[in-house]
Protein backbone atom coordinates (compact mmCIF):
# COMPACT_ATOMS: atom_id res chain seq x y z
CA UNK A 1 -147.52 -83.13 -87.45
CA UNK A 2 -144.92 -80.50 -87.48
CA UNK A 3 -144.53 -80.70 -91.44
CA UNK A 4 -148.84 -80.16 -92.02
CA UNK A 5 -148.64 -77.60 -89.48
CA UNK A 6 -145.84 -75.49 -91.02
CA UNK A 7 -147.88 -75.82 -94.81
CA UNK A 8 -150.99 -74.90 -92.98
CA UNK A 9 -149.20 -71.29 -92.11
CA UNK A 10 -148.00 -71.39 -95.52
CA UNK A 11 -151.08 -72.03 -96.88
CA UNK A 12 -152.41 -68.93 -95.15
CA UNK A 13 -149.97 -67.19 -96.49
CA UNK A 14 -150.40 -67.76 -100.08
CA UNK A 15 -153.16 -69.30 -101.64
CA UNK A 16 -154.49 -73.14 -101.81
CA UNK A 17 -156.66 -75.30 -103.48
CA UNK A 18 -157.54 -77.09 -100.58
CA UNK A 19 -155.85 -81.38 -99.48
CA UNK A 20 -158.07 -82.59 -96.99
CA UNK A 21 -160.21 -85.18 -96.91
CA UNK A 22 -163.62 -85.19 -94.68
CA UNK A 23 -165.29 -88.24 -93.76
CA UNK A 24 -167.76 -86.93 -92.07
CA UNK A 25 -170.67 -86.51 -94.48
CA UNK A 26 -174.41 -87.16 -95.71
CA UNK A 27 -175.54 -89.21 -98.12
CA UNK A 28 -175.95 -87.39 -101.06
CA UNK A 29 -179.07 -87.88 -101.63
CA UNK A 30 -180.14 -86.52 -98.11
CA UNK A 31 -177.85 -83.47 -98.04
CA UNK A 32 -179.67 -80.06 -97.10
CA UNK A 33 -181.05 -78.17 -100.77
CA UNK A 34 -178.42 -75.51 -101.66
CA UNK A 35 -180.42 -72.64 -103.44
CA UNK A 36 -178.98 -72.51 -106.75
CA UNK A 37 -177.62 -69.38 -109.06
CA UNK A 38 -179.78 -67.50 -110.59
CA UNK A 39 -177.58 -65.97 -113.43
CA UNK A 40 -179.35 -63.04 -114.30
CA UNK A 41 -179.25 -61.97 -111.01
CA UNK A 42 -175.47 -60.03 -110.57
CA UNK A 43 -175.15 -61.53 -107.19
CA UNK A 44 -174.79 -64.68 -109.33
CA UNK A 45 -171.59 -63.51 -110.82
CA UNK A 46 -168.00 -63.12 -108.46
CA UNK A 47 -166.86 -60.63 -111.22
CA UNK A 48 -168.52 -58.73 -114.05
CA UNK A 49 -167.25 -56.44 -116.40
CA UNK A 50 -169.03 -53.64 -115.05
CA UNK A 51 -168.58 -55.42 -111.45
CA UNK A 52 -164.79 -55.80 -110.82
CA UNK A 53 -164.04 -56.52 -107.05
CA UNK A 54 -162.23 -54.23 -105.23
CA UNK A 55 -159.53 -56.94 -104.44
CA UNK A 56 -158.39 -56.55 -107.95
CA UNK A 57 -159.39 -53.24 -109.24
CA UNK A 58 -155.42 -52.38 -109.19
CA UNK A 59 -155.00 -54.71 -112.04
CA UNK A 60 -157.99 -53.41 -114.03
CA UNK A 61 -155.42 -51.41 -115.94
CA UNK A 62 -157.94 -50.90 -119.28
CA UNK A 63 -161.30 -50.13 -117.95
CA UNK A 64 -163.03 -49.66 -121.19
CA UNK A 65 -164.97 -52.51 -122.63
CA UNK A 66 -162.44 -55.02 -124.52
CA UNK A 67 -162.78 -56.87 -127.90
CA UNK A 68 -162.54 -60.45 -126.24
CA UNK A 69 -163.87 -62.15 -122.74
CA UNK A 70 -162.42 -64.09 -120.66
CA UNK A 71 -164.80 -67.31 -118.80
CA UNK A 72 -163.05 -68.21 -115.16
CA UNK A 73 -164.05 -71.42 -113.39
CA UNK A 74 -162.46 -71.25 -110.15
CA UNK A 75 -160.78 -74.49 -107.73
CA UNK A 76 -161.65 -76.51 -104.86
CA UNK A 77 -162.07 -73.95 -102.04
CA UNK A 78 -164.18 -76.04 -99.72
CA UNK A 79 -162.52 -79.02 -97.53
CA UNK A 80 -163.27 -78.73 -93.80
CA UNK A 81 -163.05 -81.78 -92.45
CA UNK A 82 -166.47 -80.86 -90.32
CA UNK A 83 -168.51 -80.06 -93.47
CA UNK A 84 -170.95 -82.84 -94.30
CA UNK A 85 -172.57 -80.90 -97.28
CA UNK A 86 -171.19 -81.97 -100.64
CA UNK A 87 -171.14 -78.62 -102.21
CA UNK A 88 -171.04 -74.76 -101.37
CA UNK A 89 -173.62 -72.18 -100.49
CA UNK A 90 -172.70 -69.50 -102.36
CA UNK A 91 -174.85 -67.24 -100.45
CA UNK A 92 -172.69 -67.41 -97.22
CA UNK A 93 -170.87 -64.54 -97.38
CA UNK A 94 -167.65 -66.48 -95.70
CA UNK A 95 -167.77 -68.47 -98.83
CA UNK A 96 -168.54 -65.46 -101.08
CA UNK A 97 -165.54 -63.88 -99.82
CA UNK A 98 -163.29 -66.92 -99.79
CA UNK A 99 -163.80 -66.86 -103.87
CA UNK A 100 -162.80 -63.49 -103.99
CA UNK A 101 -159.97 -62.89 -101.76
CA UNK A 102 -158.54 -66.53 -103.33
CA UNK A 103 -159.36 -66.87 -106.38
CA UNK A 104 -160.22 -64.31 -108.17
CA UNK A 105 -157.34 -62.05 -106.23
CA UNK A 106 -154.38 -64.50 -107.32
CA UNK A 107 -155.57 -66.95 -110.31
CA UNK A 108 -158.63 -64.75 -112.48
CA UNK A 109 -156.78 -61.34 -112.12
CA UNK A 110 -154.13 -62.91 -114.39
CA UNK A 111 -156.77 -62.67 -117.34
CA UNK A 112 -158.42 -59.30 -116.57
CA UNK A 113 -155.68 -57.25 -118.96
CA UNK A 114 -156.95 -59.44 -121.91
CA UNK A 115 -160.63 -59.74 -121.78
CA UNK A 116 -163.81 -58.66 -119.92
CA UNK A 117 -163.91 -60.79 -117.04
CA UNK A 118 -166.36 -63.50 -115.68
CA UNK A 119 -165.96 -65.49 -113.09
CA UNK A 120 -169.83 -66.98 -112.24
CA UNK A 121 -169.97 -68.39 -108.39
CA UNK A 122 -171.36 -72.17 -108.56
CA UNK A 123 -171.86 -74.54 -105.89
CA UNK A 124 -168.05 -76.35 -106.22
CA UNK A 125 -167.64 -79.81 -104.78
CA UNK A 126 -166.04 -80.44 -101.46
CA UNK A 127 -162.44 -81.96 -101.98
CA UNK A 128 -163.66 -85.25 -101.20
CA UNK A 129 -164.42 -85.75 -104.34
CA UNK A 130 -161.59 -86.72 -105.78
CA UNK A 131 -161.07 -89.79 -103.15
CA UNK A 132 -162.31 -92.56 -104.91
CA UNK A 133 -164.02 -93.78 -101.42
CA UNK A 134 -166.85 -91.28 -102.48
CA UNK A 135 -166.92 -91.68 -106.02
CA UNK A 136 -170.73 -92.28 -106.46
CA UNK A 137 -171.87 -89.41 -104.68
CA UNK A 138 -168.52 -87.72 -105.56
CA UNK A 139 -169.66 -87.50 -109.25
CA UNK A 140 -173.02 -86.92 -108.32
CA UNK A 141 -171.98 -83.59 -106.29
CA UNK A 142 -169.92 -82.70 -109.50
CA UNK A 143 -172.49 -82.92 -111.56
CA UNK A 144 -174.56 -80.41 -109.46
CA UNK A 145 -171.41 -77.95 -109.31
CA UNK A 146 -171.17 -78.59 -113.77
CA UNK A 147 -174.48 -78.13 -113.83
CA UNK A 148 -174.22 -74.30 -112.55
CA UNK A 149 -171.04 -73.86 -114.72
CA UNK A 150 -173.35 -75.19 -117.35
CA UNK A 151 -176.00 -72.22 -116.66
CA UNK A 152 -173.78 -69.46 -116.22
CA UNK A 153 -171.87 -70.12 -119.70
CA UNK A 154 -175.11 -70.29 -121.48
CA UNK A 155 -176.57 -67.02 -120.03
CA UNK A 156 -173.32 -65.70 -120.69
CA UNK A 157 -173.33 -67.08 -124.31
CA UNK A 158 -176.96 -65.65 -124.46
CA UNK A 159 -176.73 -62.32 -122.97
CA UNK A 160 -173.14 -61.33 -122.87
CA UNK A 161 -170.79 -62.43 -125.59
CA UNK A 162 -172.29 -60.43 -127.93
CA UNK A 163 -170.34 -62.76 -130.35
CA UNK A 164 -166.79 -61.67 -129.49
CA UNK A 165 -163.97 -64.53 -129.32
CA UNK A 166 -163.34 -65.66 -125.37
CA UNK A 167 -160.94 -67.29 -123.41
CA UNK A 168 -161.77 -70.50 -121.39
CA UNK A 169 -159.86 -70.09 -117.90
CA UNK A 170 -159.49 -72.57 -115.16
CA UNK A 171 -158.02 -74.30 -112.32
CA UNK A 172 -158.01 -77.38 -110.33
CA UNK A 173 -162.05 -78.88 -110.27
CA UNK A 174 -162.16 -75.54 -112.44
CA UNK A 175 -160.70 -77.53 -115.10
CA UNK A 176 -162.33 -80.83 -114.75
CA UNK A 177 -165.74 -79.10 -115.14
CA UNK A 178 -164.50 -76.35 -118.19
CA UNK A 179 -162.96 -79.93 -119.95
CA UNK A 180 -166.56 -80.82 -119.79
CA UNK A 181 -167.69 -77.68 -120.53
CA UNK A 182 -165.08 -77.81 -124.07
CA UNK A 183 -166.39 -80.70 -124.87
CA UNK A 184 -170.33 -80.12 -124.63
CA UNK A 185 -170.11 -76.48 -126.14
CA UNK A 186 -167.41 -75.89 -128.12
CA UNK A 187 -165.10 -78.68 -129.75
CA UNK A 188 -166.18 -79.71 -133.08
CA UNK A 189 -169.14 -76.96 -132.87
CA UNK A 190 -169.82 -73.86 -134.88
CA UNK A 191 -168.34 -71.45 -131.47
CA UNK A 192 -164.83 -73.33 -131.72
CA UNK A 193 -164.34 -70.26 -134.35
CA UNK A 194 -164.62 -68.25 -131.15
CA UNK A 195 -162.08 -69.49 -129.17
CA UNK A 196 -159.18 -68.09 -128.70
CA UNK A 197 -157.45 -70.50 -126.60
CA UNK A 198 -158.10 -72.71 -123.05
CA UNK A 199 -155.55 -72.36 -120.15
CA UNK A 200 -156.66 -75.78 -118.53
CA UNK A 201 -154.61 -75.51 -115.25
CA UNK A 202 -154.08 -77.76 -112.23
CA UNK A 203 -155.74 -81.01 -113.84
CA UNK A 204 -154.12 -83.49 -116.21
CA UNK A 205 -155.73 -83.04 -119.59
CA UNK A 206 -154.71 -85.49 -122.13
CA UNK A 207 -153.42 -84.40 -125.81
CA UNK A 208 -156.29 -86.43 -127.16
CA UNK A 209 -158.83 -84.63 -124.49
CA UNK A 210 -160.63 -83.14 -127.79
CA UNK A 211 -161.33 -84.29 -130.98
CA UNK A 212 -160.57 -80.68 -132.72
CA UNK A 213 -159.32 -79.22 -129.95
CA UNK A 214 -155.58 -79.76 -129.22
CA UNK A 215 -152.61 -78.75 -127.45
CA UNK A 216 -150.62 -75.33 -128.46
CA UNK A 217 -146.82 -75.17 -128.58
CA UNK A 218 -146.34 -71.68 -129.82
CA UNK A 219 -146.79 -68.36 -127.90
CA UNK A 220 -149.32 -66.70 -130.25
CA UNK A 221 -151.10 -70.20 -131.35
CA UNK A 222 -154.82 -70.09 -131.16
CA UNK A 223 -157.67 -71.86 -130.87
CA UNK A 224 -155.99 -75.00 -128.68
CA UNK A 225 -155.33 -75.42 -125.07
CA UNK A 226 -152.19 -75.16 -122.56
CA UNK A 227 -151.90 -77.24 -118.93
CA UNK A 228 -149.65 -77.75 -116.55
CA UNK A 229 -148.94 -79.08 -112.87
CA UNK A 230 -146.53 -77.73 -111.25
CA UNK A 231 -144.24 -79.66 -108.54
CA UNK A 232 -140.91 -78.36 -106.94
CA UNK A 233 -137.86 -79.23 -109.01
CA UNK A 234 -136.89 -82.82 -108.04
CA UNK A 235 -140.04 -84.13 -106.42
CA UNK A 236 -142.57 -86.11 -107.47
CA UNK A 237 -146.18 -86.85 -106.09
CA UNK A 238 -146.60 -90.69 -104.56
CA UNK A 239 -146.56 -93.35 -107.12
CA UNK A 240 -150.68 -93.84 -107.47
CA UNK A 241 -150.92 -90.12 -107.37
CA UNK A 242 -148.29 -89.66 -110.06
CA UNK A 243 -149.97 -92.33 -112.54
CA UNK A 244 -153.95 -91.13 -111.98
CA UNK A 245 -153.49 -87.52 -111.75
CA UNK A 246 -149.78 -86.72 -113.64
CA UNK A 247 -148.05 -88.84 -115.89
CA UNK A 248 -149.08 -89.01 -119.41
CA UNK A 249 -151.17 -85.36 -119.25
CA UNK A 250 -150.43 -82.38 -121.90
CA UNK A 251 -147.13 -80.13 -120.15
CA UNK A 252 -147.45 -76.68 -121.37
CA UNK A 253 -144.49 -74.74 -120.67
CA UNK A 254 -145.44 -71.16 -119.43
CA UNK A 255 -143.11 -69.65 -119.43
CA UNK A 256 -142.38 -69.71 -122.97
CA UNK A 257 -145.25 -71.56 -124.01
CA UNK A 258 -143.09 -73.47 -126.92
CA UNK A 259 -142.12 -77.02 -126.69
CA UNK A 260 -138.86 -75.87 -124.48
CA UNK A 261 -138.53 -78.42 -121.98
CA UNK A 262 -135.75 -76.50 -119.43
CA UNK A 263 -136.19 -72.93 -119.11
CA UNK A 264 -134.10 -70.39 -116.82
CA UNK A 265 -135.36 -67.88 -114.65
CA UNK A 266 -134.18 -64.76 -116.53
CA UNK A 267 -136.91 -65.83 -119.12
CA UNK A 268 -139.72 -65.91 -116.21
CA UNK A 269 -142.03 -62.55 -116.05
CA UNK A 270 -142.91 -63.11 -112.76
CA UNK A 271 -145.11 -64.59 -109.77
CA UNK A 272 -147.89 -62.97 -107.96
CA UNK A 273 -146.91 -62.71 -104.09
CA UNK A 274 -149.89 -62.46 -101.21
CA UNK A 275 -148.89 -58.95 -101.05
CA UNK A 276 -149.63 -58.84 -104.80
CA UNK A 277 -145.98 -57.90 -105.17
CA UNK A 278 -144.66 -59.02 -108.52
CA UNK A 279 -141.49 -61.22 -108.13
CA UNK A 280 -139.61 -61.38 -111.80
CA UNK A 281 -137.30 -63.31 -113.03
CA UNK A 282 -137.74 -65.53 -109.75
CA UNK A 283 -137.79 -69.36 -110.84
CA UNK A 284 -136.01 -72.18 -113.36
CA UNK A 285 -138.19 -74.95 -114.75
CA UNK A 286 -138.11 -78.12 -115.73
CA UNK A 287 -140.91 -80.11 -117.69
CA UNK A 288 -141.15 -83.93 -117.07
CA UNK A 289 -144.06 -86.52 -117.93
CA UNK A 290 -146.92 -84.15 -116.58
CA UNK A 291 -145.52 -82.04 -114.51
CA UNK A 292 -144.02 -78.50 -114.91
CA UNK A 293 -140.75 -78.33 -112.00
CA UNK A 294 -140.05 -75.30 -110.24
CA UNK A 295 -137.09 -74.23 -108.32
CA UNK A 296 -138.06 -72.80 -104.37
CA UNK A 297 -139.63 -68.98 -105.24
CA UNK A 298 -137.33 -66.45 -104.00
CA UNK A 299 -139.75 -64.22 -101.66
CA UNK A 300 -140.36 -63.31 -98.13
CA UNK A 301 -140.97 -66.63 -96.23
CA UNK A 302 -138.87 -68.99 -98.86
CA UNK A 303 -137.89 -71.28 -95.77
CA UNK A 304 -141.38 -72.56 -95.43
CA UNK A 305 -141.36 -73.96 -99.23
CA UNK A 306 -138.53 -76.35 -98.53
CA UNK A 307 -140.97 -79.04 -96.79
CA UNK A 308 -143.49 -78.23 -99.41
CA UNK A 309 -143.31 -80.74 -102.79
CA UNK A 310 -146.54 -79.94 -104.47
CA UNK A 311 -146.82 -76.26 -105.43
CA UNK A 312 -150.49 -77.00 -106.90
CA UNK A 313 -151.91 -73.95 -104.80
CA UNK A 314 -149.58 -72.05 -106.86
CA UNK A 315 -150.26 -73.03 -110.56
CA UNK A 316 -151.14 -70.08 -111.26
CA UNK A 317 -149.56 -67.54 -109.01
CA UNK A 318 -146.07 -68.65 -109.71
CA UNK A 319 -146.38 -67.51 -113.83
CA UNK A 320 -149.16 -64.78 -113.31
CA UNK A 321 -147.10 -62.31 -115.37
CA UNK A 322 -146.42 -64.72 -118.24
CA UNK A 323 -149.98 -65.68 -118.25
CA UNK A 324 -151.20 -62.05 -118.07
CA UNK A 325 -148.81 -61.18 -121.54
CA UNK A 326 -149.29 -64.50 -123.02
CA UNK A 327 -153.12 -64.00 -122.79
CA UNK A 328 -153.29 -60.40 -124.10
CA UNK A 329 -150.93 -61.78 -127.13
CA UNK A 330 -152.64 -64.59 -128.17
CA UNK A 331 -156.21 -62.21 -128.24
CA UNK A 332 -153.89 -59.79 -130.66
CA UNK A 333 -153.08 -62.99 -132.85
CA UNK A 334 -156.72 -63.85 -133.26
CA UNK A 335 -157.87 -60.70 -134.32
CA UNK A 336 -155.06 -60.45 -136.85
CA UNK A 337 -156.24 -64.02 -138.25
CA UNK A 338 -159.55 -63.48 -138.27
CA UNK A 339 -159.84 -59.55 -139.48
């Protein structure tokens, strides 16, 4: 009890995906009608290029309009145990706000240097999901929460792209639904020309995930993906966890994004902090079978990490600088291929 308690305040402190499981719940079938995104409505969107929250207008560095977007799907945020819906309202402004201050503040503001930002809100499955226990109205709540993703990347495709080359961005279910996403819209199709590369986070995706579409082990590769999960140094998730959701998934090393499989912390740009403090050269890694290992972050509060093994809420957060300059480097690289 003392162990969740003491990653609950941690949790606070940082950011999180979300662990719990509710079993409390309606059928699917008979949960209350969400009202659904209407994507040409603004309200729709969490961030817009002509919309960028206030929580991360300090990182909006380049406010003119860029040559490339960016398309963030963000994670799990809903897991009370006491919610019986399946999926969010993204009308209630607690929820609203959760996606921004979460998010968008510490996972989507690594992309907002290299591209004009979206990040659409969609009615995201509860965390129950991913228990198989619930896996027929599990999938059936995912497809719901796809099926806005879906909708917001077409009216994006339709009204904002503008055919300029984009970034797919995700996290957690982020990823499982922009892996679906890949495959329906883009591998093997005439708008693969347009990407310029995936950053599938927090979800293993395998090296054969695609058929065209495939991993990228150089810093300014395009056109591929990168994915990693990221574990402190040492530790590994329990056995059934480790074989359904680890071992045997593409590791992406970002740090250097090359196929170095040890890299030292004088290499690392740096981690985003709650305070959105930048903490460089802060962590060593190691990469294993499907999972990226970090050494304990050295910031403020660095005691609470040492009961902590899975630093999933921090996927992102702990390489937000390397992401940031990989990003804007690999949208340099595609306009020098492709001009």
């Amino acid at each position: 009890m003392f162990k969740r308690n003491l990653l609950k305040v941690y949790v606070l402190l940082w950011f999180v995906t979300g662990c719990k499981i509710s079993y409390n719940t309606y059928d699917f079938d008979k949960s209350p009608e969400i009202v659904k995104p209407n994507y040409s409505d603004k309200d729709s969107w969490a961030v817009l290029p002509e919309n960028i929250p206030d929580e991360i207008s300090t990182f909006n560095i380049d406010k003119n309009k860029k040559e490339a977007d960016v398309f963030f799907i963000y994670p799990t945020l809903i897991d009370s145990k006491n919610q019986r819906e399946w999926n969010s309202d993204i009308w209630d402004e607690d929820i609203r706000n959760d996606v921004i201050n979460r998010p968008v503040k510490y996972q989507a503001s690594a992309w907002l240097d290299a591209g004009n930002l979206y990040v659409p809100y969609y009615r995201q499955a509860h965390i129950r999901v991913f228990n198989d226990k619930f896996r027929v109205d599990g999938d059936k709540a995912l497809n719901l929460a796809y099926n806005d993703i879906k909708e917001a990347f077409s009216y994006y495709l339709e009204n904002f792209n503008n055919d300029k080359p984009f970034i797919i961005a995700s996290h957690s279910q982020g990823t499982v639904h922009a892996k679906r996403l890949i495959s329906e819209f883009i591998d093997g199709k005439e708008l693969q020309k347009k990407l310029i590369a995936a950053y599938l986070v927090g979800i293993k995706v395998f090296e054969d995930e695609f058929k065209n579409i495939k991993p990228m082990n150089s810093p300014d590769e395009t056109g591929g993906f990168v994915t990693w999960n990221t574990f402190k140094l040492n530790k590994y998730p329990r056995k059934d966890n480790y074989e359904n959701w680890f071992k045997g998934g593409v590791t992406t090393n970002p740090i250097t994004w090359d196929d170095s499989k040890e890299t030292k912390k004088d290499l690392h740009k740096g981690l985003l902090y709650r305070d959105l403090k930048i903490f460089s050269q802060n962590i060593d890694i190691k990469l294993i079978d499907g999972i990226v290992w970090s050494s304990i972050p050295n910031v403020p509060g660095k005691i609470l990490l040492q009961t902590v093994r899975s630093y999933h809420f921090a996927d992102i957060n702990l390489f937000w600088v390397d992401i940031r300059e990989n990003a804007k480097l690999r949208v340099d690289q595609w306009f020098k291929k492709n001009n």
